[in-house]
Protein backbone atom coordinates (compact mmCIF):
# COMPACT_ATOMS: atom_id res chain seq x y z
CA UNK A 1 -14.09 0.58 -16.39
CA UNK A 2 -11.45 1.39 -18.91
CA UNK A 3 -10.08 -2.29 -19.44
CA UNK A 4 -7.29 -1.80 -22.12
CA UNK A 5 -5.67 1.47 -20.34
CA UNK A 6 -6.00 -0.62 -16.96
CA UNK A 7 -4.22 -3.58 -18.96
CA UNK A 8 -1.21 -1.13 -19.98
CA UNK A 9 -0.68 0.16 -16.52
CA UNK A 10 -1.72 -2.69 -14.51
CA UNK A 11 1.11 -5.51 -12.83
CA UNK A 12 0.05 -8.67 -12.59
CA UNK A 13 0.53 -9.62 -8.83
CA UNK A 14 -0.09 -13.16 -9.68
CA UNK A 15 3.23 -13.20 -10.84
CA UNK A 16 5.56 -10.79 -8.89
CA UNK A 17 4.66 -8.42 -5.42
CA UNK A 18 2.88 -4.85 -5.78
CA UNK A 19 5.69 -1.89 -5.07
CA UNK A 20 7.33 -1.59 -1.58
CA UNK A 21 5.21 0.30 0.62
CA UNK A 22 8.16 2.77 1.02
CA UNK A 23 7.61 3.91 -2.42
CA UNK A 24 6.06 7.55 -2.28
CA UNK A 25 3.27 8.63 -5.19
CA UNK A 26 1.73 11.56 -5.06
CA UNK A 27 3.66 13.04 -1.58
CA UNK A 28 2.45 9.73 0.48
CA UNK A 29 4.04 6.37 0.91
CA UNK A 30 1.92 3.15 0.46
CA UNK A 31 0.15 4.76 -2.07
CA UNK A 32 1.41 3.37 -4.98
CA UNK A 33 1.35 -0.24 -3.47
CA UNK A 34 -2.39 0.74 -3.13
CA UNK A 35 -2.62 1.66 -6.68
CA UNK A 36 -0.50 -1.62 -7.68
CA UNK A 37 -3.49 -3.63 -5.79
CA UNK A 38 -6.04 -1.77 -6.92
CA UNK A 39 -5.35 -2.01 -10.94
CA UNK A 40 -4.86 -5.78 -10.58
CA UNK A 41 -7.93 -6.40 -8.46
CA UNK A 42 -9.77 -4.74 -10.75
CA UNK A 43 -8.63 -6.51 -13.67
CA UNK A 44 -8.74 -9.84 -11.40
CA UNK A 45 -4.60 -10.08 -11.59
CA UNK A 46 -4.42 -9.93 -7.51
CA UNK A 47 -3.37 -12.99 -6.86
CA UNK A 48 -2.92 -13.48 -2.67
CA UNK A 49 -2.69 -9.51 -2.87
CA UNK A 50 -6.08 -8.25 -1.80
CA UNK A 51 -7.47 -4.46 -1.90
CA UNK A 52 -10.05 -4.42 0.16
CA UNK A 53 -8.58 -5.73 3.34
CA UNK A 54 -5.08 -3.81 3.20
CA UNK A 55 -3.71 -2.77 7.26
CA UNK A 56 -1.29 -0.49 4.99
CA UNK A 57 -4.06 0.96 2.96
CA UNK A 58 -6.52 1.68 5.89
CA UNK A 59 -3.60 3.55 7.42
CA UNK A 60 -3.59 5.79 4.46
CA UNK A 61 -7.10 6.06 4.46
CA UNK A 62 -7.36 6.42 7.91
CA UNK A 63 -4.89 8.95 8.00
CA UNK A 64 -6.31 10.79 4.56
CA UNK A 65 -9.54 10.50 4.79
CA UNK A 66 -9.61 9.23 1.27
CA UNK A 67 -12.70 6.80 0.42
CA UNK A 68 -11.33 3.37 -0.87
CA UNK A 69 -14.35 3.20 -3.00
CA UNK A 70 -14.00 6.33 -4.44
CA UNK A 71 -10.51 5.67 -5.23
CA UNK A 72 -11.12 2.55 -6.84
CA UNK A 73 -13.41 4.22 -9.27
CA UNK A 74 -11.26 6.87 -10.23
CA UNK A 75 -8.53 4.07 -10.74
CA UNK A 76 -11.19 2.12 -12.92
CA UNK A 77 -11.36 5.06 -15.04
CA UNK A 78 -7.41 3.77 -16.76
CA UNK A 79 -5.71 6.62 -15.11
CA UNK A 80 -1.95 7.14 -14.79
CA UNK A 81 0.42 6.89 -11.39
CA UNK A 82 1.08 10.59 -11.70
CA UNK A 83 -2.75 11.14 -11.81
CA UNK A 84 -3.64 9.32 -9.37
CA UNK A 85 -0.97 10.98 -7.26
CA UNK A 86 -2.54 14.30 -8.23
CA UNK A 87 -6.05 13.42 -7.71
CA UNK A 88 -5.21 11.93 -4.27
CA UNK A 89 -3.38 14.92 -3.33
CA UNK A 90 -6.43 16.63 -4.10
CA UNK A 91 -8.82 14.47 -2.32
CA UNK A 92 -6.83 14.46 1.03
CA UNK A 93 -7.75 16.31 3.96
CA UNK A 94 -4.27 17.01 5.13
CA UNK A 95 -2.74 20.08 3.37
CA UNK A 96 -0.16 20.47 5.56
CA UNK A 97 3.24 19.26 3.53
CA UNK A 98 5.09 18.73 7.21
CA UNK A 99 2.39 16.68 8.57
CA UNK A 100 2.32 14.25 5.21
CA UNK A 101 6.25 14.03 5.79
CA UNK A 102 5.97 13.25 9.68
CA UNK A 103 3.21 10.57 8.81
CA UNK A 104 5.84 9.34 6.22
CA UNK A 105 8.32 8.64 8.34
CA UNK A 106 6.29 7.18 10.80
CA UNK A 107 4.99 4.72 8.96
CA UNK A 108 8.51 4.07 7.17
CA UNK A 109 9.89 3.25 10.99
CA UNK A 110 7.48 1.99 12.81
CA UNK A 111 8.13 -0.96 14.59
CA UNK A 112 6.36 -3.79 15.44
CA UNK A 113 6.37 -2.63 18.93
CA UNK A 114 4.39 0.66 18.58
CA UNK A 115 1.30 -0.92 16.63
CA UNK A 116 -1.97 -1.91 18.02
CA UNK A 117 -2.10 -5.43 20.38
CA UNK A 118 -4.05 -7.16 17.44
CA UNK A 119 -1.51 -6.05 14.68
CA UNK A 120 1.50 -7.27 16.82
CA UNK A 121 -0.37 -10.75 17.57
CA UNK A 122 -0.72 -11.50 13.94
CA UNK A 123 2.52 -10.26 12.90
CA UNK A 124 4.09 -12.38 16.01
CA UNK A 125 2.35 -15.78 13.47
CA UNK A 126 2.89 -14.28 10.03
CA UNK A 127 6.57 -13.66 10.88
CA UNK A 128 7.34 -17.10 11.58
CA UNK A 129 5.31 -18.69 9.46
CA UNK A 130 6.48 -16.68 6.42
CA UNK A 131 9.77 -15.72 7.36
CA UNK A 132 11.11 -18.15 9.28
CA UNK A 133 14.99 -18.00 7.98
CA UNK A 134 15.41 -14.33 8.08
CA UNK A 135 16.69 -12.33 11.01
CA UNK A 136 14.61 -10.21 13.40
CA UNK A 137 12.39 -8.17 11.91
CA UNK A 138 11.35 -4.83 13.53
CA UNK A 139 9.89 -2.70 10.99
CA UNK A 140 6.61 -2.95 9.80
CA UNK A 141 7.37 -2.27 6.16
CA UNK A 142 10.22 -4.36 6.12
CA UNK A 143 8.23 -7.53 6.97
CA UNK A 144 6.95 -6.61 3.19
CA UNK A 145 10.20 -5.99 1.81
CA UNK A 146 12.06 -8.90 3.24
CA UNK A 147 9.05 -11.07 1.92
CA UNK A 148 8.84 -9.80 -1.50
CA UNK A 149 12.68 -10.35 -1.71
CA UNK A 150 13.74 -6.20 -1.85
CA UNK A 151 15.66 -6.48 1.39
């Protein structure tokens, strides 16, 4: 592990949320929220922010095919966002530009709704429990956004 590059690049999530999940890096959103985890677990800066058991980064595994593992050692090495970006371009098994953007959107609107039983059960909790003064929320990434105080 390259400790003083991580240290440039790395936030510290003990003190402020990762980036929005919206955020694209490297042609795919949730990636650089990944990468935001990631560098601070690493560097043990995570705070309540963990890497390993991410619903948003198993989607973009899950969808990739990209090995968590595998990216957290090439993150380990101290390498930048844009690298990253390029390496996970690289290392994905979708080549197809229109089917990134399709998954993109997706996962930018999907609601609550359209996820798995066992996602909307523990959404159902976490949204009252954590949000309990905010309106309705339908969109999965906005129950990140409207947490972490961007909406």
């Amino acid at each position: 592990m390259h400790k003083k590059k991580l240290q440039r690049l790395a936030k510290d999530l003990r003190k402020g949320p990762p980036r929005s999940p919206r955020e694209v890096l490297g042609g795919y959103v949730i990636l650089a929220r990944c990468l935001d985890k990631c560098r601070a677990f690493l560097l043990g800066m995570n705070g309540e922010y963990n890497y390993w058991y991410c619903s948003l980064c198993s989607q973009l595994e899950e969808f990739t095919g990209v090995d968590h593992e595998v990216m957290k050692e090439f993150i380990a090495t101290g390498v930048t966002d844009d690298e990253v970006g390029e390496w996970f371009k690289a290392q994905s098994k979708i080549k197809d530009p229109m089917e990134i953007i399709r998954w993109n959107n997706k996962m930018r609107g999907m609601r609550l709704s359209e996820m798995s039983d066992d996602a909307q059960e523990y959404l159902e909790g976490y949204i009252q429990e954590y949000l309990p003064q905010h309106p309705p929320v339908y969109v999965w990434f906005d129950v990140y956004d409207v947490e972490e105080g961007r909406l």
